[in-house]
C-alpha atoms as a PDB file:
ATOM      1  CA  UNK A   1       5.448   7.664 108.065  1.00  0.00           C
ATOM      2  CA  UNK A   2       3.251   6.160 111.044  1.00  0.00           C
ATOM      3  CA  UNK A   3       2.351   7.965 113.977  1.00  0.00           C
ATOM      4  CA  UNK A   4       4.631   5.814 116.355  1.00  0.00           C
ATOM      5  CA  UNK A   5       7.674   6.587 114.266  1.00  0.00           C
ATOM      6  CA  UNK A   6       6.494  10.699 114.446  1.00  0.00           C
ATOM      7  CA  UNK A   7       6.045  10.446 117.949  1.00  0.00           C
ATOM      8  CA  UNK A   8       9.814   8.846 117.957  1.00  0.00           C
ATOM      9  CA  UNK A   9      10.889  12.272 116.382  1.00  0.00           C
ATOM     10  CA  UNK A  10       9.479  14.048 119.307  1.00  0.00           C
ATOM     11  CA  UNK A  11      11.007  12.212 121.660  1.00  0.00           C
ATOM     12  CA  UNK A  12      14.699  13.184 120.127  1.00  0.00           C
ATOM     13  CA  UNK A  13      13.617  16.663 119.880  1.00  0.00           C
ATOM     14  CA  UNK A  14      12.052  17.529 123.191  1.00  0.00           C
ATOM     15  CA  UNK A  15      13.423  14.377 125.200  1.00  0.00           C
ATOM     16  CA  UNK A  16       9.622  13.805 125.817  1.00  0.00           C
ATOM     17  CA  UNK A  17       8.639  11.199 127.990  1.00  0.00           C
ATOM     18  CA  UNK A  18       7.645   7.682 126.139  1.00  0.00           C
ATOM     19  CA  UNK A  19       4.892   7.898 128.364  1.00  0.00           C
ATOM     20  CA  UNK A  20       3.679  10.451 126.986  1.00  0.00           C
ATOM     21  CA  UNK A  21       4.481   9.679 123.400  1.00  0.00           C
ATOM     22  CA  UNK A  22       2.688   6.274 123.793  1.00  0.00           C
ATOM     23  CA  UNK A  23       0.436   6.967 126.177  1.00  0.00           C
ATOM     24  CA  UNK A  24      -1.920   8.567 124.147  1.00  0.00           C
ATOM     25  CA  UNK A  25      -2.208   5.274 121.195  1.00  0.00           C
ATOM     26  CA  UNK A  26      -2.554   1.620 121.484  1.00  0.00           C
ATOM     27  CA  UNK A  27       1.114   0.039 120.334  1.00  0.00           C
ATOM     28  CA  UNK A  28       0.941  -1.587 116.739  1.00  0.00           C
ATOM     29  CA  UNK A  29       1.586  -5.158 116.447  1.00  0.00           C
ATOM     30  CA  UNK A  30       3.579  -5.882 113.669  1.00  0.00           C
ATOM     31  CA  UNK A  31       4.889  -8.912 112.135  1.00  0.00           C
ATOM     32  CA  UNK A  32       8.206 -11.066 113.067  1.00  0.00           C
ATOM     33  CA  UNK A  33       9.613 -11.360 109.428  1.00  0.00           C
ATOM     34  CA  UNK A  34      12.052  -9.326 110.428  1.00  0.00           C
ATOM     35  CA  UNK A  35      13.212 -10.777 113.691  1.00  0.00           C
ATOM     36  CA  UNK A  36      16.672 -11.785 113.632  1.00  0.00           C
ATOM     37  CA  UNK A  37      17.625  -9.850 110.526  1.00  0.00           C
ATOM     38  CA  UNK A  38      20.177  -7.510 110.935  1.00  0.00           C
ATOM     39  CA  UNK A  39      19.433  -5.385 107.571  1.00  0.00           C
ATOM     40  CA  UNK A  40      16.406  -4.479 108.881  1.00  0.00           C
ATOM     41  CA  UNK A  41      18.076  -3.259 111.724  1.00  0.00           C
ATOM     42  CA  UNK A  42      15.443  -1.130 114.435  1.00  0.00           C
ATOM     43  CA  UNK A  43      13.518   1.109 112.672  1.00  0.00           C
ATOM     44  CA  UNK A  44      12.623   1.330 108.973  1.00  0.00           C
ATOM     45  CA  UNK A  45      12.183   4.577 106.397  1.00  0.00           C
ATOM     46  CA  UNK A  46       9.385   5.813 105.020  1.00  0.00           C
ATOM     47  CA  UNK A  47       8.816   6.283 101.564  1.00  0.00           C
ATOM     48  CA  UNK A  48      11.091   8.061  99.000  1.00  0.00           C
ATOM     49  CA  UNK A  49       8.976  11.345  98.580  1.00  0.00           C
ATOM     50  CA  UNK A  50      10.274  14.590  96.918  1.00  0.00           C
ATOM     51  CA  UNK A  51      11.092  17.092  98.938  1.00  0.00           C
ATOM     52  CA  UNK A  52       8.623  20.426  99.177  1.00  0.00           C
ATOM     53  CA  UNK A  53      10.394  23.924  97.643  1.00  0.00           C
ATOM     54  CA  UNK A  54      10.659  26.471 100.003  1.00  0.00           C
ATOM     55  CA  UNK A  55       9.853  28.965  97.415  1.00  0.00           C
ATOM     56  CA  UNK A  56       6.561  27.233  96.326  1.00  0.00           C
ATOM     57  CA  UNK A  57       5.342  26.829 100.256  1.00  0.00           C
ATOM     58  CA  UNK A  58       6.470  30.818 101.127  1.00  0.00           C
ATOM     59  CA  UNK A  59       4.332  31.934  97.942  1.00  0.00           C
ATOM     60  CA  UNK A  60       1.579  29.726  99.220  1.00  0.00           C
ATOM     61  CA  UNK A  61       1.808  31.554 102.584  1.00  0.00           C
ATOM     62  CA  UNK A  62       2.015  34.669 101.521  1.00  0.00           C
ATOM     63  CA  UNK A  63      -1.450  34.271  99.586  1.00  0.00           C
ATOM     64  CA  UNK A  64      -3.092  34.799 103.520  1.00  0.00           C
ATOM     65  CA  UNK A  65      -1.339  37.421 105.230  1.00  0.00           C
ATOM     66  CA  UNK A  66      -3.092  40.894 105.247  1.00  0.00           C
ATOM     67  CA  UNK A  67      -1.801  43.634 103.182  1.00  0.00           C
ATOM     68  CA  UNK A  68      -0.236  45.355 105.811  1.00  0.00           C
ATOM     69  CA  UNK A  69       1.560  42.531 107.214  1.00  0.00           C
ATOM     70  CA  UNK A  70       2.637  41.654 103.728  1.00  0.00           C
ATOM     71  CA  UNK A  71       4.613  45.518 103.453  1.00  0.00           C
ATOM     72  CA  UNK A  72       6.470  44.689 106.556  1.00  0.00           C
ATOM     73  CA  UNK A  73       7.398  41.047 105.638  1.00  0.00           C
ATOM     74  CA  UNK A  74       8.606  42.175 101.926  1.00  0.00           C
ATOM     75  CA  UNK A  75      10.757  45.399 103.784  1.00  0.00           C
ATOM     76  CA  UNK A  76      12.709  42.645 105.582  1.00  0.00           C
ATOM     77  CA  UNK A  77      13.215  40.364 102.751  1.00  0.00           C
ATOM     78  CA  UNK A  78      14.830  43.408 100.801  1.00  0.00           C
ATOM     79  CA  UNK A  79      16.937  44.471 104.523  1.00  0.00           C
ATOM     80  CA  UNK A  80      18.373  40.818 103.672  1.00  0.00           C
ATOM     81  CA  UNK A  81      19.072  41.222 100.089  1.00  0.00           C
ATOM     82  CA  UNK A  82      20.697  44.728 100.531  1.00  0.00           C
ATOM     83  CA  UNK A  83      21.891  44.008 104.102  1.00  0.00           C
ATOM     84  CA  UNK A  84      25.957  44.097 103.878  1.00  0.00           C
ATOM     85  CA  UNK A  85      26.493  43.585 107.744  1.00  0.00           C
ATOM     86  CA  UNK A  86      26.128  40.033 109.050  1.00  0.00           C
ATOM     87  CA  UNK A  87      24.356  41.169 112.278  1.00  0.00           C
ATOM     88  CA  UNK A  88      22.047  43.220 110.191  1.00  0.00           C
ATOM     89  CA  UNK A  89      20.795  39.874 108.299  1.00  0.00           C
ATOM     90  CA  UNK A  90      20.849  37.755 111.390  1.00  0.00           C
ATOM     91  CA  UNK A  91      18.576  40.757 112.758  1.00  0.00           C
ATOM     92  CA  UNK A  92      16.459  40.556 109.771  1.00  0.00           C
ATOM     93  CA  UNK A  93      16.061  36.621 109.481  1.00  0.00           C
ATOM     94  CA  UNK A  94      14.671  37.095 113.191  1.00  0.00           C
ATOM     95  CA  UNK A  95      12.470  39.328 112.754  1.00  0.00           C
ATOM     96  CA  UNK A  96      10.876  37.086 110.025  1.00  0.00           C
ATOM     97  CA  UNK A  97      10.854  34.546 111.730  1.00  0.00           C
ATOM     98  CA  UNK A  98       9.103  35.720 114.626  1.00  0.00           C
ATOM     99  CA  UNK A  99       6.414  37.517 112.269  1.00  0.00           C
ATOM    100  CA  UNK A 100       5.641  34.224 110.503  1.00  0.00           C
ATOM    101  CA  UNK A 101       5.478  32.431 114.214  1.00  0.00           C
ATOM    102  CA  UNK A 102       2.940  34.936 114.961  1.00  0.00           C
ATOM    103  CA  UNK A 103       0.987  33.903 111.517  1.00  0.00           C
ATOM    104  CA  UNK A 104       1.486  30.422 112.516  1.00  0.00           C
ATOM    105  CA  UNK A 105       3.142  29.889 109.611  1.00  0.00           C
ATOM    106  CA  UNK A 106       5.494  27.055 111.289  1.00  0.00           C
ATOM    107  CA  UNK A 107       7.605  25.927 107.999  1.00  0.00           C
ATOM    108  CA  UNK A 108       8.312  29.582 106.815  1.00  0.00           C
ATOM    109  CA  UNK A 109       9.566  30.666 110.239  1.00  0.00           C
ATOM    110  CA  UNK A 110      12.129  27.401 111.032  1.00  0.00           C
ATOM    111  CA  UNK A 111      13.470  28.534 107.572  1.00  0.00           C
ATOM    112  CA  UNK A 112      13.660  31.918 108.528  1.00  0.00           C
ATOM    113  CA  UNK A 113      15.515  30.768 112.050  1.00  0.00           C
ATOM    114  CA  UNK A 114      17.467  28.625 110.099  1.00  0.00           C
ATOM    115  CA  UNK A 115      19.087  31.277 108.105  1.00  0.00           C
ATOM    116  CA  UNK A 116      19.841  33.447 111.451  1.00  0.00           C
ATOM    117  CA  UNK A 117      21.402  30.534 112.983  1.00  0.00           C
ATOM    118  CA  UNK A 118      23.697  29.501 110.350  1.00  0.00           C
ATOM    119  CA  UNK A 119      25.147  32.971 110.267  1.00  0.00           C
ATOM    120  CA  UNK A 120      25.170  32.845 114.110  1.00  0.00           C
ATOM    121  CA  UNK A 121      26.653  29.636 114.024  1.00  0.00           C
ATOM    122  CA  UNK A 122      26.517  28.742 117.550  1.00  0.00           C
ATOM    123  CA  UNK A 123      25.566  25.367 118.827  1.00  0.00           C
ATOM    124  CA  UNK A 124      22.483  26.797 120.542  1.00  0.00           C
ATOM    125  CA  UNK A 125      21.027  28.620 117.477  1.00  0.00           C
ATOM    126  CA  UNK A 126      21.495  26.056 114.855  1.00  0.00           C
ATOM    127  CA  UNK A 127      19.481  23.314 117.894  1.00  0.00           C
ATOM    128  CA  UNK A 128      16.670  25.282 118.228  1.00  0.00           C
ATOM    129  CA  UNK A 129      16.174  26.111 114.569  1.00  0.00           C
ATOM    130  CA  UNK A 130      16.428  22.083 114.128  1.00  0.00           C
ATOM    131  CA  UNK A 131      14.088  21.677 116.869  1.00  0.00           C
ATOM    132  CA  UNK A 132      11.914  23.942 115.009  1.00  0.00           C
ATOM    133  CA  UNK A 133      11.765  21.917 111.960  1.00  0.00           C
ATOM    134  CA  UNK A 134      11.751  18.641 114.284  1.00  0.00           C
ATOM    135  CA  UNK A 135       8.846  19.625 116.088  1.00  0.00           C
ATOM    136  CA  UNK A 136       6.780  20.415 112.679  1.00  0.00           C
ATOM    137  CA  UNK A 137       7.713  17.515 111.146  1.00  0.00           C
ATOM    138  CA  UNK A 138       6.468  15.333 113.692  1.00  0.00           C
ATOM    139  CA  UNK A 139       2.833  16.956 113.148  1.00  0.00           C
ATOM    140  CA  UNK A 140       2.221  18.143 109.668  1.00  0.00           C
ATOM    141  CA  UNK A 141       0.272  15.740 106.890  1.00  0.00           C
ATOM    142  CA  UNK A 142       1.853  16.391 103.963  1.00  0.00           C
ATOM    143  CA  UNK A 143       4.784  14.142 102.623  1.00  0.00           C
ATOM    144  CA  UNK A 144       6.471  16.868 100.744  1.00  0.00           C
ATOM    145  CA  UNK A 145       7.069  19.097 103.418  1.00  0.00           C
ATOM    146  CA  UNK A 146       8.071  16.347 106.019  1.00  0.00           C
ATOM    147  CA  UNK A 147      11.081  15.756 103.888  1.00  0.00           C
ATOM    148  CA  UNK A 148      12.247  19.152 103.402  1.00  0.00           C
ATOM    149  CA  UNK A 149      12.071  19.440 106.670  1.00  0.00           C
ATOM    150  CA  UNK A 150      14.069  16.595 107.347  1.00  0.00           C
ATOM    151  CA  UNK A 151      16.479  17.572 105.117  1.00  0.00           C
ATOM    152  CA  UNK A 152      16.779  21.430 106.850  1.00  0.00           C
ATOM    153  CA  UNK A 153      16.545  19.904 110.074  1.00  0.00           C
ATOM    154  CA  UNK A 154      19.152  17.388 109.387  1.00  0.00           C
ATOM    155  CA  UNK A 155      21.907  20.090 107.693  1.00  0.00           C
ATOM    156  CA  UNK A 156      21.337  22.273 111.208  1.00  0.00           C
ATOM    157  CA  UNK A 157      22.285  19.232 113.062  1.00  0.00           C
ATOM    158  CA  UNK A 158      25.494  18.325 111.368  1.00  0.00           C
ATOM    159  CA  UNK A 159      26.331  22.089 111.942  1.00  0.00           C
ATOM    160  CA  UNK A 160      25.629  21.935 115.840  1.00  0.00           C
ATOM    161  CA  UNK A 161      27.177  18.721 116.178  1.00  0.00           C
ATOM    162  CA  UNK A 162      30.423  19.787 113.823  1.00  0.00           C
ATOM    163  CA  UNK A 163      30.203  22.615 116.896  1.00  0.00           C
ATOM    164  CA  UNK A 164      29.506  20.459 119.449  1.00  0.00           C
ATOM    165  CA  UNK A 165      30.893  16.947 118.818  1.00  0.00           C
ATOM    166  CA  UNK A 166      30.598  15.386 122.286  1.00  0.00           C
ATOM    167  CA  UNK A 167      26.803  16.498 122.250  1.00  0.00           C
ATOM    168  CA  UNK A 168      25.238  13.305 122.674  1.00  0.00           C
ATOM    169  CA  UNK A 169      21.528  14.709 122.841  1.00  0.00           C
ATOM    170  CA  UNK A 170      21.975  16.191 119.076  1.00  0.00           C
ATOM    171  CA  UNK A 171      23.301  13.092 117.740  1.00  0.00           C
ATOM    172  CA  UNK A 172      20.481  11.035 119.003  1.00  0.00           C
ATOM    173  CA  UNK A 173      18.182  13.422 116.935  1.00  0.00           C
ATOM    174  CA  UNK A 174      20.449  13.071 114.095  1.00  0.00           C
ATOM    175  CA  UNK A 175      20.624   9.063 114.195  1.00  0.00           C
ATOM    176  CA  UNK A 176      16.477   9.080 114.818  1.00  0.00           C
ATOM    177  CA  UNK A 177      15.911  11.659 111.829  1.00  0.00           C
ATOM    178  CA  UNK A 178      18.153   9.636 109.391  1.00  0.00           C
ATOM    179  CA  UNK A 179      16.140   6.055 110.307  1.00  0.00           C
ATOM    180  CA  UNK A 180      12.446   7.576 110.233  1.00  0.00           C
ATOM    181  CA  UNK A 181      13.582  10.052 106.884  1.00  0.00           C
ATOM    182  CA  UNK A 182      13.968   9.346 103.523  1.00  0.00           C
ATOM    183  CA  UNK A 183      17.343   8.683 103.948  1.00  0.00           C
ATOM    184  CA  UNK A 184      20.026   6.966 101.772  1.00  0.00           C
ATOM    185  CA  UNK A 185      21.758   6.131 105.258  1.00  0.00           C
ATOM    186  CA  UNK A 186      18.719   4.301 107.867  1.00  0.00           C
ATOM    187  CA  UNK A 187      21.797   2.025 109.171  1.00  0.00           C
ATOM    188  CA  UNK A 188      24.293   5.096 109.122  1.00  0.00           C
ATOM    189  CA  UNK A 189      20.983   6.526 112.228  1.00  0.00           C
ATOM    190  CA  UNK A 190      21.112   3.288 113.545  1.00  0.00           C
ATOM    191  CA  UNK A 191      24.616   2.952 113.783  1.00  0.00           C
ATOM    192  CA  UNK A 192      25.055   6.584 115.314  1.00  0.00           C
ATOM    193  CA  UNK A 193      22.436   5.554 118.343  1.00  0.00           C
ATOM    194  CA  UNK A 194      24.073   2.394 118.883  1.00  0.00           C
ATOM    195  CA  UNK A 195      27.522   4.199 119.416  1.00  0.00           C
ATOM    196  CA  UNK A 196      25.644   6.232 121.855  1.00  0.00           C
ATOM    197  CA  UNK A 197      23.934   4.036 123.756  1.00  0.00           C
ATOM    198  CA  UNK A 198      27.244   1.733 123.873  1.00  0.00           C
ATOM    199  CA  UNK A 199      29.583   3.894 124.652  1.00  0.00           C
ATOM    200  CA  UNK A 200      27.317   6.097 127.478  1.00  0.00           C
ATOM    201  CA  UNK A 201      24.659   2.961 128.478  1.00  0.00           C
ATOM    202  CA  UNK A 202      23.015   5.472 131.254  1.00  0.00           C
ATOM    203  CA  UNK A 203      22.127   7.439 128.219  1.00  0.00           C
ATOM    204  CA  UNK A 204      18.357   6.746 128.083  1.00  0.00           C
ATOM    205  CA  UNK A 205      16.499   8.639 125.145  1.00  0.00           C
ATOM    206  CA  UNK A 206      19.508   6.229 122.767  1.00  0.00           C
ATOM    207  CA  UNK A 207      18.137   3.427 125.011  1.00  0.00           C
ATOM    208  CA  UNK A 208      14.756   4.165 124.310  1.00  0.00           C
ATOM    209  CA  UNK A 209      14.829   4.866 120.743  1.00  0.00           C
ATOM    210  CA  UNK A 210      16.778   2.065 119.893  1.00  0.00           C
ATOM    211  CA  UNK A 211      14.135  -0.097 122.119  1.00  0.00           C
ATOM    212  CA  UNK A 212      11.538   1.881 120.131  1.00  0.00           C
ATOM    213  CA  UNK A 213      12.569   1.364 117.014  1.00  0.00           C
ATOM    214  CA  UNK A 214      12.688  -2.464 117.292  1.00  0.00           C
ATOM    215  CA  UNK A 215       8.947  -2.620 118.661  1.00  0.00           C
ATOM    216  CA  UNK A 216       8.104  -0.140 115.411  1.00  0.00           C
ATOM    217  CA  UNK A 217      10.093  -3.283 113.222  1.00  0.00           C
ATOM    218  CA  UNK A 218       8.777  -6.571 114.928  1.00  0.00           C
ATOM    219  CA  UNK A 219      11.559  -6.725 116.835  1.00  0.00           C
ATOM    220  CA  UNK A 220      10.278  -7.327 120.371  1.00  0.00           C
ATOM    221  CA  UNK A 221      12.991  -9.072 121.607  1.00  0.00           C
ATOM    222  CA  UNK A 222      15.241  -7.005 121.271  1.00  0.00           C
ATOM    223  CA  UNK A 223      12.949  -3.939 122.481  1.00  0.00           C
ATOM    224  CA  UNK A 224      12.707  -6.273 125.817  1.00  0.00           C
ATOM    225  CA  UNK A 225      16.626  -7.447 126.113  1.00  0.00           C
ATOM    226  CA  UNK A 226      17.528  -3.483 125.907  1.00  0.00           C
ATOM    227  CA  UNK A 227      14.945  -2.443 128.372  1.00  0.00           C
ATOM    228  CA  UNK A 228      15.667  -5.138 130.851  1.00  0.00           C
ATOM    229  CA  UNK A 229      19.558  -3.796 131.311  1.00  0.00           C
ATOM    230  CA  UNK A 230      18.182  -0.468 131.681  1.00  0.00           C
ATOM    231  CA  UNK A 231      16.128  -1.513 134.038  1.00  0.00           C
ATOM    232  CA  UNK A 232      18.994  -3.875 135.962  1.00  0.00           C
ATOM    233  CA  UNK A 233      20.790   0.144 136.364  1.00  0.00           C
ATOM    234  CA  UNK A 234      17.789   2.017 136.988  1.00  0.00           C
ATOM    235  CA  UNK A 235      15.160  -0.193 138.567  1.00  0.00           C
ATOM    236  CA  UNK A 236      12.813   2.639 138.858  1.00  0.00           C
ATOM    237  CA  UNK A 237      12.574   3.967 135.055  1.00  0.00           C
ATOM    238  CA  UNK A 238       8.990   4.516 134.358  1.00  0.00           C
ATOM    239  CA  UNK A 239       9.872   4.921 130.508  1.00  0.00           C
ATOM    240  CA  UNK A 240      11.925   1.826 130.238  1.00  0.00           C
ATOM    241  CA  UNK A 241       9.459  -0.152 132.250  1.00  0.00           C
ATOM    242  CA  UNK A 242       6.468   1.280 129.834  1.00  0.00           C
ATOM    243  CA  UNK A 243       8.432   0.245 126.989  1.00  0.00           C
ATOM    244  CA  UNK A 244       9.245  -3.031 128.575  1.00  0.00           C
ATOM    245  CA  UNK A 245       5.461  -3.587 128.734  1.00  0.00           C
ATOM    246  CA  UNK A 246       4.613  -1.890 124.904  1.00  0.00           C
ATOM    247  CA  UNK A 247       7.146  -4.865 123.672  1.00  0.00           C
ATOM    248  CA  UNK A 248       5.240  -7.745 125.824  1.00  0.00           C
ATOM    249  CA  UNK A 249       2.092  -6.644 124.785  1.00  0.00           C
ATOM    250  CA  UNK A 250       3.442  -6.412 121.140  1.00  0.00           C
ATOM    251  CA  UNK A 251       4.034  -9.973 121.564  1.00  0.00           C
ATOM    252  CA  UNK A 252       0.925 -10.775 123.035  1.00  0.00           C
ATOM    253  CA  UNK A 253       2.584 -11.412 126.362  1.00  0.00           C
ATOM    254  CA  UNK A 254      -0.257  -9.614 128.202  1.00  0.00           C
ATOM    255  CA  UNK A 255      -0.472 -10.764 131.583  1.00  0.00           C
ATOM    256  CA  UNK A 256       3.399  -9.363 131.918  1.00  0.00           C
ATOM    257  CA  UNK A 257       2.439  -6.248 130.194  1.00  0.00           C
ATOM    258  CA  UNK A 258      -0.355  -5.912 132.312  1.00  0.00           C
ATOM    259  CA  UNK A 259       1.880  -6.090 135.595  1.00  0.00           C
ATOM    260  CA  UNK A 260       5.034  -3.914 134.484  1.00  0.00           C
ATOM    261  CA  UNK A 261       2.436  -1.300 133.408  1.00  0.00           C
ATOM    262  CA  UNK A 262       0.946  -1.198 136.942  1.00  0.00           C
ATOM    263  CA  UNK A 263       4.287  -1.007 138.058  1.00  0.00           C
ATOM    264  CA  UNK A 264       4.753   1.953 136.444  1.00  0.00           C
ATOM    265  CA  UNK A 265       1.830   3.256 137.094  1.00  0.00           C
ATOM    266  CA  UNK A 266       2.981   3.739 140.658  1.00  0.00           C
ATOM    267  CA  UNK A 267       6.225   5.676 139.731  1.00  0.00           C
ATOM    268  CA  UNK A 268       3.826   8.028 137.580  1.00  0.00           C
ATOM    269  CA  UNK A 269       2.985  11.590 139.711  1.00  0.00           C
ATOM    270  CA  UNK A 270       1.427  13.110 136.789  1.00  0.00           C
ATOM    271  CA  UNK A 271      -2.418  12.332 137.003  1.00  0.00           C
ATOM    272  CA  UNK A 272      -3.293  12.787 132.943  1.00  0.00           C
ATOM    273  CA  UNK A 273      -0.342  10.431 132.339  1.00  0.00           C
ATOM    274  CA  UNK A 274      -1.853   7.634 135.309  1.00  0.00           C
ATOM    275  CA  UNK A 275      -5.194   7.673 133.966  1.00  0.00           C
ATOM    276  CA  UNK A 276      -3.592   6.945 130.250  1.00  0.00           C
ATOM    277  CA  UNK A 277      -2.096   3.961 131.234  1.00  0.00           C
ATOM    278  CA  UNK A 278      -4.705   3.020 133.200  1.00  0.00           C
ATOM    279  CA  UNK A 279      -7.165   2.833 130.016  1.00  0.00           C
ATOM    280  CA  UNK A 280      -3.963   1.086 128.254  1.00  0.00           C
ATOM    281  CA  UNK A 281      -4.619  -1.136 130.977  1.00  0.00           C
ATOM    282  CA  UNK A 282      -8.757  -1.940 130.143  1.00  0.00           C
ATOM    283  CA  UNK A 283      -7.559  -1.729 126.277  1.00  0.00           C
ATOM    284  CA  UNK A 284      -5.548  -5.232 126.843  1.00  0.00           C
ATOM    285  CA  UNK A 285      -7.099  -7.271 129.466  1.00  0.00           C
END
């Protein structure tokens, strides 16, 4: 997966600024073999990988955590085995998950706040324990566990949104994780943040990602069309404008980049964020 497509998960997950997603890398200019295809649609999967067991990475973890630690963490697992009360497991599943935040152990505690949540079932459980997985998987190196965290992260989401169907902030997460996964179903993401952004066109993070997503597939065009109705609404939308600028630039357009990014840069209050674009800025004249 390339970093401008993990950086796309964070943006669903955290509604993160594109600023700040693409603010800190230099836009990738791809080719335009797929401009005016529709099966290639605005975004493309990465690579059919096999999924990490959960098993496999909690014996792994286990390997580091001090003896004492390990008492505590094996007391709970039995709690959950033995536990015949609901709230009692829920109880336990959070307590391991907040002892293997502590280790830093990121995977093994999303699982373990996975497991809480879908006994919880609430709407607001099941997100964050998605989140959880989200957020890793937008960081982490290794293949195997990116998918099996796409795949948790993923079943949590078509729990909160089975809770929550109007949520329109959970199925943008859903649509972005099911183009950027190994998924069976990229259009099926693609189609879910075009009903989005269609049906609610003031909602920006499926404006964005869809723009996004066609600057990560050639698609520049399309990236600029989106962004310039968003900007016809909301004139002064530093993301839309940055993307606007990513998708000129992408196209070698840089003169126009170079003026909707200092356009921007004027909107922007946050000083780490004004000097980024301004070295965006050097890094294409």
């Amino acid at each position: 997966m390339q970093r401008n497509q993990l950086l796309l998960i964070g943006l669903a997950v955290a509604v993160i600024s594109v600023l700040f997603a693409f603010g800190r890398i230099s836009p990738k200019v791809h080719g335009h073999d797929h401009e005016g295809h529709d099966h290639a649609a605005e975004g493309a999967p990465m690579a059919e990988t096999k999924a990490a067991d959960f098993n496999d990475l909690l014996k792994k973890a286990k390997e580091k955590v001090p003896a004492d630690k390990l008492v505590e963490i094996t007391g709970l697992e039995n709690t959950v085995v033995r536990g015949d009360v609901q709230t009692q497991q829920i109880t336990a599943y959070r307590q391991l998950y907040t002892i293997w935040d502590n280790l830093n152990e990121l995977p093994i505690a999303a699982h373990y706040a996975a497991e809480a949540a879908k006994l919880e079932n609430s709407g607001k459980s099941l997100t964050f324990a998605a989140n959880l997985f989200l957020d890793h998987l937008s960081h982490t190196q290794d293949a195997g566990v990116r998918q099996w965290e796409a795949e948790k992260a993923k079943e949590l989401l078509d729990r909160a949104i089975a809770l929550e169907p109007n949520n329109d902030t959970l199925k943008v997460k859903k649509g972005t994780l099911l183009v950027i996964s190994n998924s069976s179903a990229p259009m099926e993401g693609i189609g879910i943040l075009r009903e989005v952004a269609e049906r609610n066109p003031d909602f920006l993070d499926a404006q964005l990602t869809l723009a996004n997503f066609s600057i990560t597939s050639g698609q520049f065009d399309k990236a600029i069309e989106r962004m310039e109705k968003v900007l016809e609404r909301k004139p002064d939308e530093p993301k839309a404008m940055f993307l606007l600028a990513v998708a000129h630039q992408s196209k070698g357009e840089n003169e126009k980049a170079i003026d909707l990014l200092r356009q921007c840069r004027k909107l922007i209050k946050d000083p780490a964020l004004a000097a980024e674009i301004d070295e965006y800025i050097k890094s294409i004249k």
